[in-house]
C-alpha atoms as a PDB file:
ATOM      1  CA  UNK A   1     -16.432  24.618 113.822  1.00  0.00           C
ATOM      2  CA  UNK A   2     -19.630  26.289 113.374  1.00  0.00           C
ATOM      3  CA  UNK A   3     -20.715  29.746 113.482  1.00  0.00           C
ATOM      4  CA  UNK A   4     -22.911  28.959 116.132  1.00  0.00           C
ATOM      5  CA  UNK A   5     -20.120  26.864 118.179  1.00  0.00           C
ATOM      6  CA  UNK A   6     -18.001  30.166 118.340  1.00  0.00           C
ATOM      7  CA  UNK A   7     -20.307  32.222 119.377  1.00  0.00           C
ATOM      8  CA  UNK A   8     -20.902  30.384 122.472  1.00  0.00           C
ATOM      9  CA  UNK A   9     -17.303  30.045 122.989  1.00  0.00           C
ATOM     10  CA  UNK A  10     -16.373  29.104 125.268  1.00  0.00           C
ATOM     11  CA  UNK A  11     -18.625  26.232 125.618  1.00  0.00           C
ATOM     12  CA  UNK A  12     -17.434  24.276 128.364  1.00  0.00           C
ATOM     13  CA  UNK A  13     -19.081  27.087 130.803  1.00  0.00           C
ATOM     14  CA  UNK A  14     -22.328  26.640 129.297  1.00  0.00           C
ATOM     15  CA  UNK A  15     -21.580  22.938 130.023  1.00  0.00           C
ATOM     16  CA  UNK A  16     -23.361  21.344 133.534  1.00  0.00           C
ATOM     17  CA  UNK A  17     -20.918  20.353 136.065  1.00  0.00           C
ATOM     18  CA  UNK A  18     -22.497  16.749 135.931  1.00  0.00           C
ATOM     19  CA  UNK A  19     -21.356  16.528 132.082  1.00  0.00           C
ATOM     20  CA  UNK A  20     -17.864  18.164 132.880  1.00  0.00           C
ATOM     21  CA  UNK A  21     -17.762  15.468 135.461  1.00  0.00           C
ATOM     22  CA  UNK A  22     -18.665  12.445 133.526  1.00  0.00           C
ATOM     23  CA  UNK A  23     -16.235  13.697 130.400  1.00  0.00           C
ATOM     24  CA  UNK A  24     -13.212  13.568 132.765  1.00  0.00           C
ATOM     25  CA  UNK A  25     -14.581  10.283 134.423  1.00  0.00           C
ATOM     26  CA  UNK A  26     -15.109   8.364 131.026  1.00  0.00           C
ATOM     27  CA  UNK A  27     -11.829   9.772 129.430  1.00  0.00           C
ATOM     28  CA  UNK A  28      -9.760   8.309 132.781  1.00  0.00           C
ATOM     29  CA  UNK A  29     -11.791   5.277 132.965  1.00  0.00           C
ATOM     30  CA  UNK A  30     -10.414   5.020 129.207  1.00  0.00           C
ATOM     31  CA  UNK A  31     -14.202   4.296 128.061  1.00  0.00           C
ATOM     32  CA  UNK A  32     -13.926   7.349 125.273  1.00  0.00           C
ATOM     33  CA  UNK A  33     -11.193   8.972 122.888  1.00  0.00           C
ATOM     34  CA  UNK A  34     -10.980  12.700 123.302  1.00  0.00           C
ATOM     35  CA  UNK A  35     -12.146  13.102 119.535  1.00  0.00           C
ATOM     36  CA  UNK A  36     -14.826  10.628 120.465  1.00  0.00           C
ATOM     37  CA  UNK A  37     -16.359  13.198 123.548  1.00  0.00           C
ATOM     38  CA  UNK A  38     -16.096  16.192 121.145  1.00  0.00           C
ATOM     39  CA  UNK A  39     -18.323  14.915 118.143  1.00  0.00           C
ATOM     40  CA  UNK A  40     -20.745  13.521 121.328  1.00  0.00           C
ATOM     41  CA  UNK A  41     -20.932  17.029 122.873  1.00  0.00           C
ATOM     42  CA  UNK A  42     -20.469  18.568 119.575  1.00  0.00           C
ATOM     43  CA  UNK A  43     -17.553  20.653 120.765  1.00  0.00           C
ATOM     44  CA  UNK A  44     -13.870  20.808 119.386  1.00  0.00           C
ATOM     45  CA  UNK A  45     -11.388  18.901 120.599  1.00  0.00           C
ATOM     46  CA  UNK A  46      -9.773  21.693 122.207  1.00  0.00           C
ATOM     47  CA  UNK A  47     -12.757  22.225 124.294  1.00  0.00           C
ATOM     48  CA  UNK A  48     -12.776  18.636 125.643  1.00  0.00           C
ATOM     49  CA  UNK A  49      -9.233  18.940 126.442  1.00  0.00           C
ATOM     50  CA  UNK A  50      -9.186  22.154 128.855  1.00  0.00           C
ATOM     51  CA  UNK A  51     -11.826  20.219 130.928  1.00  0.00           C
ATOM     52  CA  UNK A  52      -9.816  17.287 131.338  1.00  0.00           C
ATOM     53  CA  UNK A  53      -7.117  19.246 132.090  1.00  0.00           C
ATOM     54  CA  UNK A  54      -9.612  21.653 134.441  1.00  0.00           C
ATOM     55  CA  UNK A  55      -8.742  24.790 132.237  1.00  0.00           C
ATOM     56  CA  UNK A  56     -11.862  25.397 131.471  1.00  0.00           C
ATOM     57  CA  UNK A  57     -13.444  28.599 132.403  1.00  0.00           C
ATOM     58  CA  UNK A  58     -16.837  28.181 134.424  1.00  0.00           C
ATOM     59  CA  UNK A  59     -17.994  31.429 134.621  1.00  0.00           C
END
């Protein structure tokens, strides 16, 4: 992870809803690994996985 990624940590509220949405739908529809959506969104994997999992912290 870069600097730069922690600092904005944690990303996934910087995120749009639309792109929250659209990782959960193409991880269900089974179009995308997890690892896959984090290198796309340049995010760790961690990150993806608490919005799958709606832990994610949109404030």
């Amino acid at each position: 992870m870069s600097v730069q990624q922690a600092t904005l940590f944690p990303v996934s509220a910087s995120m749009m809803p639309c792109s929250r949405r659209s990782i959960r739908r193409r991880y269900a529809d089974g179009e995308v690994s997890l690892a896959d959506l984090a290198t796309e969104y340049s995010v760790g994997p961690s990150t993806i996985h608490r919005i799958i999992h709606g832990q994610e912290n949109p404030s």
